[in-house]
PDB file of N, CA and C in Angstrom:
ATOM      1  N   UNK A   1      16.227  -7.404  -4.750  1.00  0.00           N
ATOM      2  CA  UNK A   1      15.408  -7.268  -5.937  1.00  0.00           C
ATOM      3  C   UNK A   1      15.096  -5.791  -6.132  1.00  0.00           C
ATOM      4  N   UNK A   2      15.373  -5.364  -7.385  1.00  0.00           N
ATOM      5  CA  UNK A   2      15.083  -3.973  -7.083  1.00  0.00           C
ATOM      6  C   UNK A   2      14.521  -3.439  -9.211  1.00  0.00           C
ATOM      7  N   UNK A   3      13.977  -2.381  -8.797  1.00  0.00           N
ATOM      8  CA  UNK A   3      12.981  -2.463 -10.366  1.00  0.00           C
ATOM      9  C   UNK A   3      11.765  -3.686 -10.548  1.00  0.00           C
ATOM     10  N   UNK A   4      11.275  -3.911  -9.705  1.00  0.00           N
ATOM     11  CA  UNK A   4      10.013  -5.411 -10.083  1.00  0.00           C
ATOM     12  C   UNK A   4       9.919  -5.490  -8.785  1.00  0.00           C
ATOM     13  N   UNK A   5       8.815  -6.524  -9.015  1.00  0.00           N
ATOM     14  CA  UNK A   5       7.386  -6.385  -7.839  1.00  0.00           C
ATOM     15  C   UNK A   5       7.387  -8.141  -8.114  1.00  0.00           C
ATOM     16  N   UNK A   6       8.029  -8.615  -6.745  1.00  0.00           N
ATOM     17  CA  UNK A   6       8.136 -10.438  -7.004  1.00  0.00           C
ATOM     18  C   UNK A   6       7.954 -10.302  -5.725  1.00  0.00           C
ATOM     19  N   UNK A   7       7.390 -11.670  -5.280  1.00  0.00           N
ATOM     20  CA  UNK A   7       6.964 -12.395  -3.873  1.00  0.00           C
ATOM     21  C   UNK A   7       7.737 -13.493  -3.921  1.00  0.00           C
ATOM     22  N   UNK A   8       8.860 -13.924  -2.721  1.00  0.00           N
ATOM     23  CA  UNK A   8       9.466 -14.628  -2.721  1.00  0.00           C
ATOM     24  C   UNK A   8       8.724 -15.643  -1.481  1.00  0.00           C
ATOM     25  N   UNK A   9       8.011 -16.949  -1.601  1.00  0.00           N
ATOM     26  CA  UNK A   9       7.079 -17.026  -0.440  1.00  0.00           C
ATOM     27  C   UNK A   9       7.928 -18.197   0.217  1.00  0.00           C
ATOM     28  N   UNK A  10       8.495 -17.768   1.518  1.00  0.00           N
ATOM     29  CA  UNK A  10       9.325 -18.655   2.572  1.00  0.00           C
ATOM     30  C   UNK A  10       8.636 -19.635   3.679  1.00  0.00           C
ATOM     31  N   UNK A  11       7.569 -19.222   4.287  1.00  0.00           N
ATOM     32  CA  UNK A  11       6.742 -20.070   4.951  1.00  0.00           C
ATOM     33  C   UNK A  11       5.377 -19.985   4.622  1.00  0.00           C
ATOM     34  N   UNK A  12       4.728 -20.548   5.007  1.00  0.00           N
ATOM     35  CA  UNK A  12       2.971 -20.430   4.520  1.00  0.00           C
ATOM     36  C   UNK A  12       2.538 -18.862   5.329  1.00  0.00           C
ATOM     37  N   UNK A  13       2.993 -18.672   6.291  1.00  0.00           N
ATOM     38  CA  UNK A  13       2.431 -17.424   6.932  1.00  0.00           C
ATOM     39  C   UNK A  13       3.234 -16.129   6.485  1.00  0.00           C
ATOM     40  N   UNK A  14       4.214 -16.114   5.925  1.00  0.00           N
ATOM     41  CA  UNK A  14       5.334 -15.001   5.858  1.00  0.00           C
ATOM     42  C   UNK A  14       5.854 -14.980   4.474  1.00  0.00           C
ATOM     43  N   UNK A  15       5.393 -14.005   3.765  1.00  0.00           N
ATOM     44  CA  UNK A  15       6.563 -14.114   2.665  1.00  0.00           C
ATOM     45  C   UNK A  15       7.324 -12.632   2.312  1.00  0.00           C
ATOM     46  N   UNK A  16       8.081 -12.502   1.880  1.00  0.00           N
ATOM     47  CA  UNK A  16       9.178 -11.414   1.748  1.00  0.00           C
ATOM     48  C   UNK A  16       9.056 -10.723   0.153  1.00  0.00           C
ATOM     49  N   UNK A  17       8.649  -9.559   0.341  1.00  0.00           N
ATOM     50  CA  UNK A  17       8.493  -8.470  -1.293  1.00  0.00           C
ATOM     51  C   UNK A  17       9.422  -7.786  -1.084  1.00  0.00           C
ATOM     52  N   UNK A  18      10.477  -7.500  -2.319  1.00  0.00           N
ATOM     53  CA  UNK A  18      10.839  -6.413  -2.388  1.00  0.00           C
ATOM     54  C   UNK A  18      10.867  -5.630  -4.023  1.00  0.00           C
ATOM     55  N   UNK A  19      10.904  -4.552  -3.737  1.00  0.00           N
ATOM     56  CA  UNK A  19      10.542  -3.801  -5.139  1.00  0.00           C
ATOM     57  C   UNK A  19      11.045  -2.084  -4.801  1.00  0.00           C
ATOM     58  N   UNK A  20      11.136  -1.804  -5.798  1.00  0.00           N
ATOM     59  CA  UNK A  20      11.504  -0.255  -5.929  1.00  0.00           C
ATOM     60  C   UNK A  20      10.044   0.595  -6.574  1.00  0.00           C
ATOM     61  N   UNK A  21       9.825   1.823  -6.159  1.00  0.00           N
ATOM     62  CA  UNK A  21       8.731   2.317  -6.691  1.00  0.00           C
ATOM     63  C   UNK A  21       9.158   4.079  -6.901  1.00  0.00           C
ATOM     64  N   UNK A  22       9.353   4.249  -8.346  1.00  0.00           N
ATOM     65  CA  UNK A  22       9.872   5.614  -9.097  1.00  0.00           C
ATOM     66  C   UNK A  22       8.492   6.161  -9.762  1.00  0.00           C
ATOM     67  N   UNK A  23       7.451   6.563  -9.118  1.00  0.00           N
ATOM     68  CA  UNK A  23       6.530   7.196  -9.841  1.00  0.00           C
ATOM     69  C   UNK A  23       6.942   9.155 -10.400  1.00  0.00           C
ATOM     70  N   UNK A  24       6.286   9.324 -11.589  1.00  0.00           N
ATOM     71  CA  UNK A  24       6.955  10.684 -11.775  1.00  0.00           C
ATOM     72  C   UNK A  24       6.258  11.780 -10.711  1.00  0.00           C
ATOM     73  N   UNK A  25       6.516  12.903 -10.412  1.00  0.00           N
ATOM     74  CA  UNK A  25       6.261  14.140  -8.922  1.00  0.00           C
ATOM     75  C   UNK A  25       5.536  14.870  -9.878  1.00  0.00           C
ATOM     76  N   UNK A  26       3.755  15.017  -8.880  1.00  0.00           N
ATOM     77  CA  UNK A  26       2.697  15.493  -9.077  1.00  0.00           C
ATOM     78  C   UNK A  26       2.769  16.492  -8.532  1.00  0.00           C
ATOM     79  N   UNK A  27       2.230  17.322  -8.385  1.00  0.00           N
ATOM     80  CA  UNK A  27       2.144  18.345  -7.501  1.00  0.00           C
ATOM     81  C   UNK A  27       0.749  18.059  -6.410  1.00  0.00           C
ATOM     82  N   UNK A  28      -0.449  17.897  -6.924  1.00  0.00           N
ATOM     83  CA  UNK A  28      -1.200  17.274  -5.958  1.00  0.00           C
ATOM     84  C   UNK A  28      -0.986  16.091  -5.710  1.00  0.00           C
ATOM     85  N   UNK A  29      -2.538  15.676  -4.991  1.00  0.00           N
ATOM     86  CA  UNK A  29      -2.340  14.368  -4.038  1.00  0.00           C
ATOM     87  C   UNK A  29      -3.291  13.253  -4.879  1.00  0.00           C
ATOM     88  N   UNK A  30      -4.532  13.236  -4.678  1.00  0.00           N
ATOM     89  CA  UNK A  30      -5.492  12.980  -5.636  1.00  0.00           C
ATOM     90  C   UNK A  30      -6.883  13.650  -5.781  1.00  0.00           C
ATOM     91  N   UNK A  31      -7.323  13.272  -6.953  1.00  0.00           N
ATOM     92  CA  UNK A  31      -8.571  13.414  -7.155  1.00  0.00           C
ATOM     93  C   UNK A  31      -9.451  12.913  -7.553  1.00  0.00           C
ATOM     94  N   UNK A  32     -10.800  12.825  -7.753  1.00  0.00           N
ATOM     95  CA  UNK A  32     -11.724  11.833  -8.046  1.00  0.00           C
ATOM     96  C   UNK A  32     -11.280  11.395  -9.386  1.00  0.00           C
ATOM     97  N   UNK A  33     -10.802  11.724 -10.441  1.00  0.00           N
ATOM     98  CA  UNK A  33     -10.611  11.027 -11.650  1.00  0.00           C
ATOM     99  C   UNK A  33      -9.227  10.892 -11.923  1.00  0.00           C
ATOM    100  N   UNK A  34      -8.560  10.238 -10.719  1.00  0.00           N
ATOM    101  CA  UNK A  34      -7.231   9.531 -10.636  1.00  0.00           C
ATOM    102  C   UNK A  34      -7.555   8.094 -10.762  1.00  0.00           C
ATOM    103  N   UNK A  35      -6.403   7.381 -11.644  1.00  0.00           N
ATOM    104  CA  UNK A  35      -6.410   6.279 -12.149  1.00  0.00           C
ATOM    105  C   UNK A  35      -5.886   5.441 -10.920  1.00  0.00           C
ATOM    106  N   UNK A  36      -6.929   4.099 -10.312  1.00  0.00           N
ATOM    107  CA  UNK A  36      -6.192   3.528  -9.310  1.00  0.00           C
ATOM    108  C   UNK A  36      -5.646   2.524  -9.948  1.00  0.00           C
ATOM    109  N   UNK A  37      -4.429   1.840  -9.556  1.00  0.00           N
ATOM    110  CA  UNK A  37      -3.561   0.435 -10.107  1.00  0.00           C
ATOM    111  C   UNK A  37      -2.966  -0.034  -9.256  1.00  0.00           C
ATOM    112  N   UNK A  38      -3.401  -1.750  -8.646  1.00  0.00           N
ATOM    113  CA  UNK A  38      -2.894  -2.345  -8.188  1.00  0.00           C
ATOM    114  C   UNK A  38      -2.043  -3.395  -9.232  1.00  0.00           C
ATOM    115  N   UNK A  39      -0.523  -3.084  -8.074  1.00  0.00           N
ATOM    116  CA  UNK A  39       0.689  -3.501  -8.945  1.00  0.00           C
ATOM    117  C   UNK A  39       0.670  -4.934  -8.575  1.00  0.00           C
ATOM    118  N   UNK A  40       0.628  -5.214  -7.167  1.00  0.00           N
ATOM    119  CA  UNK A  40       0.810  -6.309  -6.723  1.00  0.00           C
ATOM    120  C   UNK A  40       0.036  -6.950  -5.043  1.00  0.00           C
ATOM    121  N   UNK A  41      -0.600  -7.884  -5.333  1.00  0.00           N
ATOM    122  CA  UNK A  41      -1.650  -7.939  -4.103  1.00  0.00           C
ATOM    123  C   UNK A  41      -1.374  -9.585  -3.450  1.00  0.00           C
ATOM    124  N   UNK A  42      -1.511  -9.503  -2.416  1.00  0.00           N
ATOM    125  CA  UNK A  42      -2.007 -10.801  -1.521  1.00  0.00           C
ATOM    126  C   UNK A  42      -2.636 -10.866  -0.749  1.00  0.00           C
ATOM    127  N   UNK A  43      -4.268 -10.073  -1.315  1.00  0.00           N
ATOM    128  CA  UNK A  43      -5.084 -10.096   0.229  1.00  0.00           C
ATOM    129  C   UNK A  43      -6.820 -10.563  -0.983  1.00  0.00           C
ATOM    130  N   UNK A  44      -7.487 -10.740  -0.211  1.00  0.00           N
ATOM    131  CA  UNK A  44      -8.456 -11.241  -0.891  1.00  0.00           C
ATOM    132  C   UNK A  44      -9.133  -9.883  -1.272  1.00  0.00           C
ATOM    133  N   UNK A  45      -9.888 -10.451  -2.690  1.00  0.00           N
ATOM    134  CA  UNK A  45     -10.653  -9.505  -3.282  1.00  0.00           C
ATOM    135  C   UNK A  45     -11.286  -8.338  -2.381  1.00  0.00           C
ATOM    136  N   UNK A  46     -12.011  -8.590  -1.496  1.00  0.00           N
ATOM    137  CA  UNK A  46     -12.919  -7.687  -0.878  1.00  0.00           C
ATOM    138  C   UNK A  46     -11.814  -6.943  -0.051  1.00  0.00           C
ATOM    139  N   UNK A  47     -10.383  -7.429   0.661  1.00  0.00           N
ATOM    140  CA  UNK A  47      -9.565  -6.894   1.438  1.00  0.00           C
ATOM    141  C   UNK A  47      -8.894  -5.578   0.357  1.00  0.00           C
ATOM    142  N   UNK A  48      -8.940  -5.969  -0.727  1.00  0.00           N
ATOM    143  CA  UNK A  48      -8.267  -4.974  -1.761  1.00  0.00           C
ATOM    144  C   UNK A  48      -9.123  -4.140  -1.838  1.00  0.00           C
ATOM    145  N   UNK A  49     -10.606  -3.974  -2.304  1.00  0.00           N
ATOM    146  CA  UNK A  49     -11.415  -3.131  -2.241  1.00  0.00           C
ATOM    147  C   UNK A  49     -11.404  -2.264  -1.560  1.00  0.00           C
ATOM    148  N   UNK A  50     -11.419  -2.936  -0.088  1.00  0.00           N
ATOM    149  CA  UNK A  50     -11.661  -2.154   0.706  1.00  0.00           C
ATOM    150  C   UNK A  50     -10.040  -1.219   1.181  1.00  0.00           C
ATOM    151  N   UNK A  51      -8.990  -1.918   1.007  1.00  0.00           N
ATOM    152  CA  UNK A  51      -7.939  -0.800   0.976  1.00  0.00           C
ATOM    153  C   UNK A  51      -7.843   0.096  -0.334  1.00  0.00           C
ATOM    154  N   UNK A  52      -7.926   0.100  -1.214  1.00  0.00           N
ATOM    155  CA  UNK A  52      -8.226   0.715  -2.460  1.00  0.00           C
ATOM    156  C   UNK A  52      -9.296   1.849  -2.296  1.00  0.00           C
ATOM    157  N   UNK A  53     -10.701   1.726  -1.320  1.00  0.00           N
ATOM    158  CA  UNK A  53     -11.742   2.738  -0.765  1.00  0.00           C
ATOM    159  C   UNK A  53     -10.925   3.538  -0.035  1.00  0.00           C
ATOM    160  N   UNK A  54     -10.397   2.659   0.856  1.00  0.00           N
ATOM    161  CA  UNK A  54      -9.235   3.579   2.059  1.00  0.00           C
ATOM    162  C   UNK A  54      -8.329   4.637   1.296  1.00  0.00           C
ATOM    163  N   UNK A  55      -7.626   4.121   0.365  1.00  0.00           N
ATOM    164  CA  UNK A  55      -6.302   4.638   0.149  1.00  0.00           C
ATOM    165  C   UNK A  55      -7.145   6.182  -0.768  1.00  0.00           C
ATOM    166  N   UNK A  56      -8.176   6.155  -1.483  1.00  0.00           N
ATOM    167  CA  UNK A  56      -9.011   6.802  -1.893  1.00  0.00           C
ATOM    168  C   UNK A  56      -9.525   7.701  -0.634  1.00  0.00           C
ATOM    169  N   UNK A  57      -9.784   7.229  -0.079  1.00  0.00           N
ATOM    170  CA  UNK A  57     -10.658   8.493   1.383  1.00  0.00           C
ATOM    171  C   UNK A  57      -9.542   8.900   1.468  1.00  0.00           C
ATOM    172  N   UNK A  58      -8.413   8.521   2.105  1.00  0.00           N
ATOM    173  CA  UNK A  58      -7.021   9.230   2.734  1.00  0.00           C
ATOM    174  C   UNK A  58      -6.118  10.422   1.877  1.00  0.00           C
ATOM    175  N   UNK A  59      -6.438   9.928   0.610  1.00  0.00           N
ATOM    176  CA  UNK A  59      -5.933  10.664   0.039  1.00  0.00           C
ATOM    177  C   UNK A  59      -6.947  12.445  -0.426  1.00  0.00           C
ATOM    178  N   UNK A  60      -7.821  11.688  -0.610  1.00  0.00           N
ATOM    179  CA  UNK A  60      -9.091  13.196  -0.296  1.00  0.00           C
ATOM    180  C   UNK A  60      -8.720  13.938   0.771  1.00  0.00           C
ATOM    181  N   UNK A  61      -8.834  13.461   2.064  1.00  0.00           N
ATOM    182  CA  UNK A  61      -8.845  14.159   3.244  1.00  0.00           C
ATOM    183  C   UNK A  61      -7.450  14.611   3.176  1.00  0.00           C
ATOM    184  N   UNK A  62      -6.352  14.210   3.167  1.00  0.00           N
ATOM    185  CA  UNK A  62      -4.794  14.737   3.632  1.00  0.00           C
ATOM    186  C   UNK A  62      -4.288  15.081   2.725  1.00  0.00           C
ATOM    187  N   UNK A  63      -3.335  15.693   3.049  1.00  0.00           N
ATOM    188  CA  UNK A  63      -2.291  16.414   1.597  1.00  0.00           C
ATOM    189  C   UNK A  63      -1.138  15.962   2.496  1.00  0.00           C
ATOM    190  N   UNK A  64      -0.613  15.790   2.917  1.00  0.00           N
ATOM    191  CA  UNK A  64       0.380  15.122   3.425  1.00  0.00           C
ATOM    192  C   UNK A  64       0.903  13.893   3.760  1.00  0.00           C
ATOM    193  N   UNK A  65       1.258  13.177   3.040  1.00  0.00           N
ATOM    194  CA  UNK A  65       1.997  11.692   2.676  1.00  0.00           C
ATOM    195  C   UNK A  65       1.742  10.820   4.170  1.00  0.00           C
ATOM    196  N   UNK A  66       2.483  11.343   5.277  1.00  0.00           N
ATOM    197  CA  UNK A  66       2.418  10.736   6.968  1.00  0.00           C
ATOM    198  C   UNK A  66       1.436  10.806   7.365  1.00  0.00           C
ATOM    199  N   UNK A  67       0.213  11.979   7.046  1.00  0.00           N
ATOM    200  CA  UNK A  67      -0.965  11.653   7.629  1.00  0.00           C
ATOM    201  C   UNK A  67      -2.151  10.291   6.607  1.00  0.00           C
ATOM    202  N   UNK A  68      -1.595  10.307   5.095  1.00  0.00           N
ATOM    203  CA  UNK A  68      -2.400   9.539   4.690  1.00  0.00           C
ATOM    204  C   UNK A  68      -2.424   8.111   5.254  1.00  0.00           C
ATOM    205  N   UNK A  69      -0.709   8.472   5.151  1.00  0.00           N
ATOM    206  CA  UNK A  69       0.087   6.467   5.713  1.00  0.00           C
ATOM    207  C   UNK A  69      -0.860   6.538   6.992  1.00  0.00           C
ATOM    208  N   UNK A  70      -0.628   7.137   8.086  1.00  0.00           N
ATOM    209  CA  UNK A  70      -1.530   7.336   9.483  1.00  0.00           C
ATOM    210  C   UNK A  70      -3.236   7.103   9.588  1.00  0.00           C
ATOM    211  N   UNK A  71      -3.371   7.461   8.186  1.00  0.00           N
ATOM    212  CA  UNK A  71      -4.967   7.262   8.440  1.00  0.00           C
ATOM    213  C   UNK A  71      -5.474   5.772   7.929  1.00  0.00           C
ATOM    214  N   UNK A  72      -4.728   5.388   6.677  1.00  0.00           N
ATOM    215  CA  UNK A  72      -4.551   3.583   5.855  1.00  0.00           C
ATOM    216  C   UNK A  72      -4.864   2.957   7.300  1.00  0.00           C
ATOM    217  N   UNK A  73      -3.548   3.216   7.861  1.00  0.00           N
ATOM    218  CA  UNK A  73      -2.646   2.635   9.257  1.00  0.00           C
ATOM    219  C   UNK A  73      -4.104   2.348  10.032  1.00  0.00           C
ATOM    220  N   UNK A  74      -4.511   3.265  10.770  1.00  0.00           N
ATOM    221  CA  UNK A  74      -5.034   3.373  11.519  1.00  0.00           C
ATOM    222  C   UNK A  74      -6.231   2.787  11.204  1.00  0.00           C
ATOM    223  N   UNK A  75      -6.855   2.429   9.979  1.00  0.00           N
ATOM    224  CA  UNK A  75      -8.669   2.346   9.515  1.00  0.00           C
ATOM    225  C   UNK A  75      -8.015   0.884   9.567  1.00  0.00           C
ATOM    226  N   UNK A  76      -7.072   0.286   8.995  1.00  0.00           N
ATOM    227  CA  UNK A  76      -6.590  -1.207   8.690  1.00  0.00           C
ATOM    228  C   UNK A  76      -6.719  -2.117  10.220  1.00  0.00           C
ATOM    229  N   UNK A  77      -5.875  -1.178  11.219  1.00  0.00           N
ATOM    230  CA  UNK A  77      -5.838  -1.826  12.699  1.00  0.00           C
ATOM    231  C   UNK A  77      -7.154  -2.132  13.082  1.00  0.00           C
ATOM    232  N   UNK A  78      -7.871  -1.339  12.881  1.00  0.00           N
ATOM    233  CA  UNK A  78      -9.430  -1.052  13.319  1.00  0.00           C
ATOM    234  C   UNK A  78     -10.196  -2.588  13.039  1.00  0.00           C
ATOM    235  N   UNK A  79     -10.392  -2.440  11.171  1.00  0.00           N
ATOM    236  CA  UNK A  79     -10.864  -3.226  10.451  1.00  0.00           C
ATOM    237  C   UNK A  79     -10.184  -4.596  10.668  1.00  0.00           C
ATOM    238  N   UNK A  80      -9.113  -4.984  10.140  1.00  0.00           N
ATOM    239  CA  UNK A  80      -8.316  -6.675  10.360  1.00  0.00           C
ATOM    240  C   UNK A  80      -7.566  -6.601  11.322  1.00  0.00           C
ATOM    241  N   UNK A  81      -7.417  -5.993  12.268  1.00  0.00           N
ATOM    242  CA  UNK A  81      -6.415  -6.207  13.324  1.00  0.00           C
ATOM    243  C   UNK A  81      -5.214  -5.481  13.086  1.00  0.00           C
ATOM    244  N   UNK A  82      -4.566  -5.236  14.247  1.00  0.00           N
ATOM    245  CA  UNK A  82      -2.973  -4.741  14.263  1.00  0.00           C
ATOM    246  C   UNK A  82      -2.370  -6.158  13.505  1.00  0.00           C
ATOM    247  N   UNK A  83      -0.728  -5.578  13.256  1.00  0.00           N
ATOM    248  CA  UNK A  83      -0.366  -4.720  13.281  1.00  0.00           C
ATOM    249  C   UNK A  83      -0.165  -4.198  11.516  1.00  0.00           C
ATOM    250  N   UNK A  84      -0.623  -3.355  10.893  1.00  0.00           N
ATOM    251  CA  UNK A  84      -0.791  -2.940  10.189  1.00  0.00           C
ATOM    252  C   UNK A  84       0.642  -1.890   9.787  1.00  0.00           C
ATOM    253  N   UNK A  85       1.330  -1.745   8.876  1.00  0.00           N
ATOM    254  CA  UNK A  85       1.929  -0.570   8.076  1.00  0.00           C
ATOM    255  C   UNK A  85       1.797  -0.489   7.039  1.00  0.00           C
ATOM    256  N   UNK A  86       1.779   1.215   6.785  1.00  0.00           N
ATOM    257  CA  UNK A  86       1.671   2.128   5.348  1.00  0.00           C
ATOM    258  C   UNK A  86       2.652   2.778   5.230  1.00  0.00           C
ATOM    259  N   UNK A  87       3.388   2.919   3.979  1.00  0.00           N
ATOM    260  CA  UNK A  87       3.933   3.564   3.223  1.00  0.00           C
ATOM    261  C   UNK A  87       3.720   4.448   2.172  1.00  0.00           C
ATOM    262  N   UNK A  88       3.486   5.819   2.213  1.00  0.00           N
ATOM    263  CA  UNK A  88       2.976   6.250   1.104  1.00  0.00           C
ATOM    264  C   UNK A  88       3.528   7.335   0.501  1.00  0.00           C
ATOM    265  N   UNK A  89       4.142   7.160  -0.912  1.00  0.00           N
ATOM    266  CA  UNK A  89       4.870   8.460  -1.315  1.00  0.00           C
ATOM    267  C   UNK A  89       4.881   8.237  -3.086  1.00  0.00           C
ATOM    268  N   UNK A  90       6.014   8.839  -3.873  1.00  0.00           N
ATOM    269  CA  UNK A  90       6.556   9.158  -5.176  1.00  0.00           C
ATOM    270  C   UNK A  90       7.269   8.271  -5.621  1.00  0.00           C
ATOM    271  N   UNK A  91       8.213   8.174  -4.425  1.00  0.00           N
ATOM    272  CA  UNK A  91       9.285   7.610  -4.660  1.00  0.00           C
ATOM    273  C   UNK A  91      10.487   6.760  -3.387  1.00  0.00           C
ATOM    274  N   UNK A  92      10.003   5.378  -3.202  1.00  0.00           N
ATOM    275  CA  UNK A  92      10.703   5.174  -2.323  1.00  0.00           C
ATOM    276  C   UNK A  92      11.407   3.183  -2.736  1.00  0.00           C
ATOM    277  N   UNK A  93      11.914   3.226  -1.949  1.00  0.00           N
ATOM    278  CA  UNK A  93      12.416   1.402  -2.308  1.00  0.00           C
ATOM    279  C   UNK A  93      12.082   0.810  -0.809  1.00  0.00           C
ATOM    280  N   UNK A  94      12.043  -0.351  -0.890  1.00  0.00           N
ATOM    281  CA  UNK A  94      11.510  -1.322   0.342  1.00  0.00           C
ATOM    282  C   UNK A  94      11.496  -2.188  -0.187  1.00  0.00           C
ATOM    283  N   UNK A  95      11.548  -2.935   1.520  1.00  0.00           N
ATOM    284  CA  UNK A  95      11.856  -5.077   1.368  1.00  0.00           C
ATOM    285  C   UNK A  95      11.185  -5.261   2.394  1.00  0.00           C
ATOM    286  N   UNK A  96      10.110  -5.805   2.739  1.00  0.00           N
ATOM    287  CA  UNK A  96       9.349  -6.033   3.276  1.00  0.00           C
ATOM    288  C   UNK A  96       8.685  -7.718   3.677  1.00  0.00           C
ATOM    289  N   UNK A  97       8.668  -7.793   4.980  1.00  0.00           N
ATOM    290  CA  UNK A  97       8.206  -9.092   5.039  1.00  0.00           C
ATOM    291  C   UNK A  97       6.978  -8.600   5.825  1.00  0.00           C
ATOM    292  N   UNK A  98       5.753 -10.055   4.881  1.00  0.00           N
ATOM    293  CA  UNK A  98       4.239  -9.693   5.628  1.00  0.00           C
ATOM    294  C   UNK A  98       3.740 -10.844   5.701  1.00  0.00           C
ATOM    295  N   UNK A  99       2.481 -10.548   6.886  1.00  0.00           N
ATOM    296  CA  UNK A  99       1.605 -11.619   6.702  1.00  0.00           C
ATOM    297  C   UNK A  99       1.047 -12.714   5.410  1.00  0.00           C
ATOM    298  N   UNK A 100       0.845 -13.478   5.472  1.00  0.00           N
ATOM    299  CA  UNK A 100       0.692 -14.481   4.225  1.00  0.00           C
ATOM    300  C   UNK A 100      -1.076 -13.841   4.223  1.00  0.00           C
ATOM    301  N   UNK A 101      -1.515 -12.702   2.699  1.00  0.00           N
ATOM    302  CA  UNK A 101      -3.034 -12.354   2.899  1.00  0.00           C
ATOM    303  C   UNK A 101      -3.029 -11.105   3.229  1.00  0.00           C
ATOM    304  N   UNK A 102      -1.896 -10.724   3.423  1.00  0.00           N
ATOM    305  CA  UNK A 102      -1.935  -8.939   3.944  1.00  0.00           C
ATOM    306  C   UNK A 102      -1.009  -8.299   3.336  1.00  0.00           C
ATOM    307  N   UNK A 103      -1.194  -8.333   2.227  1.00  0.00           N
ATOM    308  CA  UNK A 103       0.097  -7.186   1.585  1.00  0.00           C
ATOM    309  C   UNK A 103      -0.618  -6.608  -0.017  1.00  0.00           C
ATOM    310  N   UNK A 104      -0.834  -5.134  -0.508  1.00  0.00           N
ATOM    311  CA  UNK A 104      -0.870  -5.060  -1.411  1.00  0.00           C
ATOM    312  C   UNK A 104      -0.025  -3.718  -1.775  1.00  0.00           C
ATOM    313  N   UNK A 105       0.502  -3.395  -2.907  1.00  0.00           N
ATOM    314  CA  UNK A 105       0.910  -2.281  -3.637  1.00  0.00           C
ATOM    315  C   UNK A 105       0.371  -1.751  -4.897  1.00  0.00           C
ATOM    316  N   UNK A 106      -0.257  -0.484  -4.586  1.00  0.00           N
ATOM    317  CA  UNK A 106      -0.742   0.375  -5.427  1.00  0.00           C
ATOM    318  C   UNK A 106      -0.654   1.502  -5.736  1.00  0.00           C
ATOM    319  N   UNK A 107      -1.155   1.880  -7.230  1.00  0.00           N
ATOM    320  CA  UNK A 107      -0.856   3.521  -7.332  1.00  0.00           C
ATOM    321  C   UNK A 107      -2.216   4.000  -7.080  1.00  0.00           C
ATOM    322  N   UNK A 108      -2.577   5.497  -6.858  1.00  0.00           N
ATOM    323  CA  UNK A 108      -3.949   6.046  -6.707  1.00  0.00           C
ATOM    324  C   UNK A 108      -3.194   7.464  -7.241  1.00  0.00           C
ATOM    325  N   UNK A 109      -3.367   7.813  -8.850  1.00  0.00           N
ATOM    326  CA  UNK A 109      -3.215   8.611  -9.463  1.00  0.00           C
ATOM    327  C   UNK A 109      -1.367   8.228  -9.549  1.00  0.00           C
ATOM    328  N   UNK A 110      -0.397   9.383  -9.328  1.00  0.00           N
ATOM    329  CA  UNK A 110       1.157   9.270  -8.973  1.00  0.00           C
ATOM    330  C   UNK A 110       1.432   8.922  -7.645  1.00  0.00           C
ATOM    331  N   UNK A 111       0.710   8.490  -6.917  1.00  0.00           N
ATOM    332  CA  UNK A 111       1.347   8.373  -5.729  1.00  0.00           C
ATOM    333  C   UNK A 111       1.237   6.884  -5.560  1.00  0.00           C
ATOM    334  N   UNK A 112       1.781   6.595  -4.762  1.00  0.00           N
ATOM    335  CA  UNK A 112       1.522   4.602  -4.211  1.00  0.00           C
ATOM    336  C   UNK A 112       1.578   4.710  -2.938  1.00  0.00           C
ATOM    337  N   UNK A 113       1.125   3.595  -3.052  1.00  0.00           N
ATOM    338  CA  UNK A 113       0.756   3.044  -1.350  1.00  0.00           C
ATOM    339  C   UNK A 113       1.290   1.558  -0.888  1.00  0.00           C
ATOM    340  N   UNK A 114       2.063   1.484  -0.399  1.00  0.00           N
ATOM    341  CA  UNK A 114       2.240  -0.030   0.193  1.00  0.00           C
ATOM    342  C   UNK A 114       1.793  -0.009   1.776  1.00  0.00           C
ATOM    343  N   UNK A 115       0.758  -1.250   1.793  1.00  0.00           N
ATOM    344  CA  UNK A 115       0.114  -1.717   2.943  1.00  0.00           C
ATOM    345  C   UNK A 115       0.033  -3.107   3.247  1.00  0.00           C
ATOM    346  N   UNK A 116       0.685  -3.089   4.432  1.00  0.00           N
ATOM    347  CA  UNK A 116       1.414  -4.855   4.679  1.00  0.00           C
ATOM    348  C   UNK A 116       1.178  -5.101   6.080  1.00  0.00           C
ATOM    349  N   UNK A 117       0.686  -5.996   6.577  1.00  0.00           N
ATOM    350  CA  UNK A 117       0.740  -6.260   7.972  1.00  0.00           C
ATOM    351  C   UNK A 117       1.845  -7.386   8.446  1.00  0.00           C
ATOM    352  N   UNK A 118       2.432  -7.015   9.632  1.00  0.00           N
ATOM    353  CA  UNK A 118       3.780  -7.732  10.072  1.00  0.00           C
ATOM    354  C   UNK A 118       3.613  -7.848  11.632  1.00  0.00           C
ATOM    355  N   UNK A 119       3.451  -8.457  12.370  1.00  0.00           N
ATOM    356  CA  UNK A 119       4.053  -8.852  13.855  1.00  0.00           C
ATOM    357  C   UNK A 119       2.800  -8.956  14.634  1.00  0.00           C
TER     358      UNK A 119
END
């Protein structure tokens, strides 16, 4: 699947996203009056919030894409448990299988974030 954001759901615990993500190249990272947009979610309201706060702090603090993914990463393990991954950039494609409740994709200004927990 590539261009679109579909959930193909295979077992009750596991289902498989894949999507392409072409945002246009910012030169910064964010700032307080960056537009957040969630594209596509499977975690409960308050779980989105609260990655949406995250993806917002991370992006304040770091200018560098690996440390933001690292910090998502790391506040997520903390908060719901391992095992947690972030992806965060401009421009990347992925297929991803996650927990059934743990997966959302968003933008925070040009950049996106995919955060999915797996294993």
């Amino acid at each position: 699947m590539v261009a679109s954001v579909s959930a193909i759901h295979i077992l009750s615990k596991v289902d498989v996203v894949g999507f392409t993500c072409t945002p246009d190249v910012r030169s910064d990272m964010a700032t307080a009056d960056q537009k957040a947009v969630i594209k596509n979610a499977d975690m409960s309201e308050e779980m989105q919030k609260d990655a949406l706060d995250c993806c917002v702090s991370a992006l304040q603090k770091f200018t560098v894409e690996k440390d933001v993914a690292a910090y998502i990463k790391k506040e997520f393990d903390k908060k719901y448990n391992p095992t947690w991954h972030c992806i965060v950039g401009r421009n990347f494609g992925s297929y991803v299988t996650h927990e059934t409740k743990n997966f959302i994709y968003l933008y925070v200004g040009q950049v996106a974030v995919l955060l999915f927990k797996s294993g």
